[in-house]
Protein backbone atom coordinates (compact mmCIF):
# COMPACT_ATOMS: atom_id res chain seq x y z
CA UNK A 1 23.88 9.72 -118.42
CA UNK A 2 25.74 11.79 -116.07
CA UNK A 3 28.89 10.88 -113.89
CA UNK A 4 26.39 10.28 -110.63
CA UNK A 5 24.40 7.48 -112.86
CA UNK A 6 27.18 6.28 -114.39
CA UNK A 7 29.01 5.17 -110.93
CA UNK A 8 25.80 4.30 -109.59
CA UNK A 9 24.74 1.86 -111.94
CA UNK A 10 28.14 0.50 -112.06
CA UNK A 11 27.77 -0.52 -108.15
CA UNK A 12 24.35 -1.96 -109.16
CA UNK A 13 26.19 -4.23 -111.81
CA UNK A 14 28.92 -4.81 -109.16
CA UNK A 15 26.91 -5.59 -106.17
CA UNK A 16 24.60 -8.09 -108.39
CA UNK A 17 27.53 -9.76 -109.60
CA UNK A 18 28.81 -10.22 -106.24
CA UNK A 19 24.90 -11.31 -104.65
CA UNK A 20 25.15 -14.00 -107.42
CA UNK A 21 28.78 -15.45 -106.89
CA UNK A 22 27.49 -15.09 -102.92
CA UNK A 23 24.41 -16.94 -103.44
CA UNK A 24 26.12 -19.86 -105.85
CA UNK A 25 28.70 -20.57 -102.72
CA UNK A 26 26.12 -20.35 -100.36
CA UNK A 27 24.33 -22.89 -102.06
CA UNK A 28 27.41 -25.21 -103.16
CA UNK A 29 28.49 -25.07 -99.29
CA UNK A 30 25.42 -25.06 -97.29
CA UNK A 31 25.98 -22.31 -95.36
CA UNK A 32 23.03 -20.35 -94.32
CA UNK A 33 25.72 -17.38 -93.39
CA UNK A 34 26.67 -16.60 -97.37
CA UNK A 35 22.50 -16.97 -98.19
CA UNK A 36 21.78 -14.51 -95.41
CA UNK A 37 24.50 -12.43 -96.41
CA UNK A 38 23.38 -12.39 -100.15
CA UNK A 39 20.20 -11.82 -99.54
CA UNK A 40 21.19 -8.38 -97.55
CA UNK A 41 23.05 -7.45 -100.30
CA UNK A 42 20.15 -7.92 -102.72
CA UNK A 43 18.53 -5.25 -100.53
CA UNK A 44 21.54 -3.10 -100.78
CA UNK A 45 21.02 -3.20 -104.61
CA UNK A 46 17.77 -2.48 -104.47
CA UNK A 47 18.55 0.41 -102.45
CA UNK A 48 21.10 1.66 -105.14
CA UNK A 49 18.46 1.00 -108.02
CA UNK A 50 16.07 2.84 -105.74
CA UNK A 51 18.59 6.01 -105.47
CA UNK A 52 19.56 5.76 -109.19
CA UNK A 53 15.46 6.35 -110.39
CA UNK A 54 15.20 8.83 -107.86
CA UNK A 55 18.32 10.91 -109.27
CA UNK A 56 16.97 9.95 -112.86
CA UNK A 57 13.37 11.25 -111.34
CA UNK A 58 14.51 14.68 -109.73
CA UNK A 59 16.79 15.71 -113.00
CA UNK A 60 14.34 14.98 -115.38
CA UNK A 61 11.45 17.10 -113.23
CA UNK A 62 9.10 14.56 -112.79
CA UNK A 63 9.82 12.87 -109.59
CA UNK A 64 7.39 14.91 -107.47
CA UNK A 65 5.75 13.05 -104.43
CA UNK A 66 7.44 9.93 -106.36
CA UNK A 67 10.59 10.68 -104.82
CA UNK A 68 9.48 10.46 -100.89
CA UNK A 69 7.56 7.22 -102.11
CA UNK A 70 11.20 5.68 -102.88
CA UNK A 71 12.59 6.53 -100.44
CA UNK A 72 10.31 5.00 -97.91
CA UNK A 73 9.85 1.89 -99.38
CA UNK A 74 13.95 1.80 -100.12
CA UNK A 75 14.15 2.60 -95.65
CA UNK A 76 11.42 -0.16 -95.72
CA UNK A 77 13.71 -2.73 -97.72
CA UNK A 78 16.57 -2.05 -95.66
CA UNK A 79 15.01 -2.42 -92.54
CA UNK A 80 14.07 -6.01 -93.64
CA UNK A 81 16.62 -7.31 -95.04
């Protein structure tokens, strides 16, 4: 893995760990503001996960028309959430 996946999928691990401690407050408090909030950082990660196949796509040759296709649905995620 090279130093771009490497830091990338550390953020993934990072930014799941905090969605979850997020989402467990959220739901220990009630408060629809740490839900919402986790929720748009799940989308955030997905956006991350999204770049990290497309890097993994374009070095190894094969990404092709795949790549666009990410990163639509990855604008189509954020727009969303």
């Amino acid at each position: 893995m090279d130093k771009r996946g490497g830091i990338l999928s550390f953020l993934i691990i990072l930014n799941l760990v905090y969605v979850a401690a997020e989402a467990g407050f959220g739901f220990w408090t009630g408060s629809l503001g740490l839900l919402s909030d986790a929720g748009h950082n799940l989308g955030d990660a997905f956006s991350l996960v999204s770049l990290l196949l497309a890097f993994r796509m374009e070095s190894s040759g094969k990404g092709g028309a795949l790549v666009p296709i990410l990163f639509v649905l990855n604008a189509e995620v954020l727009l969303f959430t």
